[in-house]
N, C-alpha and C. Protein backbone atom coordinates (compact mmCIF):
# COMPACT_ATOMS: atom_id res chain seq x y z
N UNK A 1 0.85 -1.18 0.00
CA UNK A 1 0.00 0.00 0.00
C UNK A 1 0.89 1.24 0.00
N UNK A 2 0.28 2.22 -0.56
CA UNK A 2 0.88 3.48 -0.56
C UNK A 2 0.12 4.75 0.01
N UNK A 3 0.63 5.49 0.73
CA UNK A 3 0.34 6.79 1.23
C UNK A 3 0.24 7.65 0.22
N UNK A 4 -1.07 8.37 0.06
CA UNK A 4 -0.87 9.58 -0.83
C UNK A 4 -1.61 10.70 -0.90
N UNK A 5 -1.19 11.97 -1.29
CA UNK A 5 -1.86 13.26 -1.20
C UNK A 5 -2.82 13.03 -2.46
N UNK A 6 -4.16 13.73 -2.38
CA UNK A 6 -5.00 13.50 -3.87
C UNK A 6 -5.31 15.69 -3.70
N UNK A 7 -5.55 15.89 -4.39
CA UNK A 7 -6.09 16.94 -4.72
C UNK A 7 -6.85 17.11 -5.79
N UNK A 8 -7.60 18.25 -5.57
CA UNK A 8 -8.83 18.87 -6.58
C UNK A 8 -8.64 20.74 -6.86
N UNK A 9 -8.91 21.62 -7.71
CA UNK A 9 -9.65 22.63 -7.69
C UNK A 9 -10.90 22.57 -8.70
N UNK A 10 -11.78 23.21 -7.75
CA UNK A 10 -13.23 23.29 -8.55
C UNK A 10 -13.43 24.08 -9.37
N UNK A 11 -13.54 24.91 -9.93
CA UNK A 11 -14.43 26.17 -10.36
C UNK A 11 -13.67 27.06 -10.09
N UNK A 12 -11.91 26.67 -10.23
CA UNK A 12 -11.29 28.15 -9.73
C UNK A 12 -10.97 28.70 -8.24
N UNK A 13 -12.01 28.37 -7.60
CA UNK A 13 -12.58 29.00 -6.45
C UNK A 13 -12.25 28.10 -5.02
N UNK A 14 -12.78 26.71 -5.81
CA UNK A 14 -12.04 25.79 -4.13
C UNK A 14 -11.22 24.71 -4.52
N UNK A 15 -10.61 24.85 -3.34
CA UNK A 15 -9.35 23.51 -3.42
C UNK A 15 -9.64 21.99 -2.24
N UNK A 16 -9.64 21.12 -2.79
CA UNK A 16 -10.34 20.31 -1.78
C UNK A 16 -9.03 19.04 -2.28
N UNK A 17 -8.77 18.66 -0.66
CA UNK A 17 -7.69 17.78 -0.69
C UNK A 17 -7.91 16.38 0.72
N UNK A 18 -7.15 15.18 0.24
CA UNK A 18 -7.16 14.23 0.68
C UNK A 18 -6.04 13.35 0.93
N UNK A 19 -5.92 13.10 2.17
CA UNK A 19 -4.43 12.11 2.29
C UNK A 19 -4.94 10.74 2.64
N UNK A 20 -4.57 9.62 1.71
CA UNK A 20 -5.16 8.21 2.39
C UNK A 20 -4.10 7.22 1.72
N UNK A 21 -4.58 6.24 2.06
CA UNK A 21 -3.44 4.99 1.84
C UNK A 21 -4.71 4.30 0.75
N UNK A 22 -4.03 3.95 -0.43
CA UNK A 22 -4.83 3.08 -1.57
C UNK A 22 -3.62 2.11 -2.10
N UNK A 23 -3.80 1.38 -2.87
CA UNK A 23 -3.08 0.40 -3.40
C UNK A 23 -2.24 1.02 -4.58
N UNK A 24 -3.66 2.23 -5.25
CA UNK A 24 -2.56 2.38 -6.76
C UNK A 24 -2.58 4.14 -6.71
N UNK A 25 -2.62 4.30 -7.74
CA UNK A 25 -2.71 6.23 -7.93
C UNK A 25 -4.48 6.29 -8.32
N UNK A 26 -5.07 5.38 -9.28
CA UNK A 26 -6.22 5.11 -9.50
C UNK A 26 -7.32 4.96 -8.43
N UNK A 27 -6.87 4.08 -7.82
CA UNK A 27 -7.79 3.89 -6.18
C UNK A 27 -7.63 5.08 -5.37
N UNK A 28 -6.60 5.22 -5.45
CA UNK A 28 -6.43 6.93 -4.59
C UNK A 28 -7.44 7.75 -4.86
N UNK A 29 -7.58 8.32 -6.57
CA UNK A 29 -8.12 8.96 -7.07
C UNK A 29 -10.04 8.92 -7.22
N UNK A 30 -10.44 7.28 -6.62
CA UNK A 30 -11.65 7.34 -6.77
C UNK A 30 -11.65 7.29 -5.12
N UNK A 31 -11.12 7.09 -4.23
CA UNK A 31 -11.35 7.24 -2.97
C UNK A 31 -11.47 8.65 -2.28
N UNK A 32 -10.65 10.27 -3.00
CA UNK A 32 -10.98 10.66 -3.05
C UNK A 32 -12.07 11.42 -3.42
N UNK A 33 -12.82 11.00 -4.65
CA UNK A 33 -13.89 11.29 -5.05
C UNK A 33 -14.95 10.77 -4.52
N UNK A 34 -14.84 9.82 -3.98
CA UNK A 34 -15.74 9.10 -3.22
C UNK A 34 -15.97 10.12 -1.82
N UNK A 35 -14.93 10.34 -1.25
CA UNK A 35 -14.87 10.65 0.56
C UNK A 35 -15.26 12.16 0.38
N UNK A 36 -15.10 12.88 -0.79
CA UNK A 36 -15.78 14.58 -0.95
C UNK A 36 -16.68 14.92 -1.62
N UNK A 37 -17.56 13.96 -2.67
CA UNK A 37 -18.85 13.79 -3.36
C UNK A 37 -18.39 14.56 -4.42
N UNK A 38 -16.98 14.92 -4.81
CA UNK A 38 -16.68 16.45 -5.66
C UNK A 38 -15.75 15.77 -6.66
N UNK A 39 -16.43 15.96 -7.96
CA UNK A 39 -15.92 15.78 -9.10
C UNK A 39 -15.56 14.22 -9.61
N UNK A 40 -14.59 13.56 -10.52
CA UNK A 40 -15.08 12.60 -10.98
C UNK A 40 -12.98 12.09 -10.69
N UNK A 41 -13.10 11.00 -10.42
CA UNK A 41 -11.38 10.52 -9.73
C UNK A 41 -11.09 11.11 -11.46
N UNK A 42 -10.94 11.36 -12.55
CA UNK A 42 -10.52 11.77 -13.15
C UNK A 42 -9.64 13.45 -13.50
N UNK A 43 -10.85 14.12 -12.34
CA UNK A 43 -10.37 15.03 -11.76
C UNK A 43 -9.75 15.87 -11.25
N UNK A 44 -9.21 14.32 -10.30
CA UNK A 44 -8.29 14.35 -8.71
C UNK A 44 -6.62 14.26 -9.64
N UNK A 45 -5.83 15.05 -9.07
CA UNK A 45 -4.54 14.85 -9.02
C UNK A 45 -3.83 14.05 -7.56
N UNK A 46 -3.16 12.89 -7.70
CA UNK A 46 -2.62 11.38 -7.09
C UNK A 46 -1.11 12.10 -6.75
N UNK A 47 -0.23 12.67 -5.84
CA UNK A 47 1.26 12.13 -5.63
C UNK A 47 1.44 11.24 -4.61
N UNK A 48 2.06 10.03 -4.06
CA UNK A 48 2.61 9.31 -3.55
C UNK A 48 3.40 10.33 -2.58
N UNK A 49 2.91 10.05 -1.30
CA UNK A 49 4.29 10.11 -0.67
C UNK A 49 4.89 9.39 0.47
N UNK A 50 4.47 7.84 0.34
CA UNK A 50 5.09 7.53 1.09
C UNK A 50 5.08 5.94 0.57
N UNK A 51 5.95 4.64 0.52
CA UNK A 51 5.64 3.49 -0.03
C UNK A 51 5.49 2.94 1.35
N UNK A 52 5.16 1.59 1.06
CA UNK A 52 5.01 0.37 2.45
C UNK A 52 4.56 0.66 3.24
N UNK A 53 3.06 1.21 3.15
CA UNK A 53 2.36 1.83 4.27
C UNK A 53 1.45 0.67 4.35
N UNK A 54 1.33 0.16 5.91
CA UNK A 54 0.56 -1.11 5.61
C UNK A 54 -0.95 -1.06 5.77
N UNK A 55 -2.11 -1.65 4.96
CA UNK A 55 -2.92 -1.26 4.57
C UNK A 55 -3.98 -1.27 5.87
N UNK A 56 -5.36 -1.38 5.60
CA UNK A 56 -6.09 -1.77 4.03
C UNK A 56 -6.21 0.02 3.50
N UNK A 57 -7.31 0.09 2.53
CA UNK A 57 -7.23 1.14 1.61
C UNK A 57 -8.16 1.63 2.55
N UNK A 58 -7.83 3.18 2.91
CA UNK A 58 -8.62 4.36 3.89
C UNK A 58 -8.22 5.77 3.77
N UNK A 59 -9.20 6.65 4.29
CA UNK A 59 -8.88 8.13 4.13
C UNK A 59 -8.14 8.49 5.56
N UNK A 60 -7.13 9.24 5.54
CA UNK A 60 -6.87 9.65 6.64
C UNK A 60 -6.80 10.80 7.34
N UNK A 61 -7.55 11.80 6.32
CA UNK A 61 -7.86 13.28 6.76
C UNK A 61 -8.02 13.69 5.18
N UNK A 62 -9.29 14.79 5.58
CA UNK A 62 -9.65 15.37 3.82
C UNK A 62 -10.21 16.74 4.29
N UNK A 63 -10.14 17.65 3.66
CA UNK A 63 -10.94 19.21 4.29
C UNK A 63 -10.97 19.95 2.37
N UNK A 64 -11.37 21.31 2.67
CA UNK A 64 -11.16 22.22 1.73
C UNK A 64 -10.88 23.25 1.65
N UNK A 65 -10.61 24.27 0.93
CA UNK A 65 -10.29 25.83 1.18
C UNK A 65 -10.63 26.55 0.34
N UNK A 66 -11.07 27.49 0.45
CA UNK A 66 -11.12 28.39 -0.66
C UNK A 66 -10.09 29.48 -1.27
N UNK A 67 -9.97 28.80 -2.40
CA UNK A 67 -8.74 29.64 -3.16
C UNK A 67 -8.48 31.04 -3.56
């Protein structure tokens, strides 16, 4: 499993972000979309930052801001 930051901006206006452990960059990306109802994991931008994080796949803090 891997640790990773996901991010979003909406409309310019908000930034909505997620740190969780998923298996791939893909799972990341629909787990965020899943855990903020906002936009489509296609969306979401995936970086890794951390490997051998032992699982299962979960969110571990998500909020938003306005930009």
């Amino acid at each position: 499993m891997i640790k990773f930051s996901c991010t979003m901006v909406a409309g310019g206006e908000d930034f909505f972000f997620v740190t969780l452990v998923a298996e791939t960059a893909r799972q990341a990306r629909e787990l965020a979309a899943a855990e903020t109802k906002r936009g489509t994991p296609r969306d979401w931008n995936a970086a890794a930052l951390e490997g051998e994080v032992d699982g299962p796949a979960r969110v571990l803090a998500s909020g938003s801001r306005e930009a």
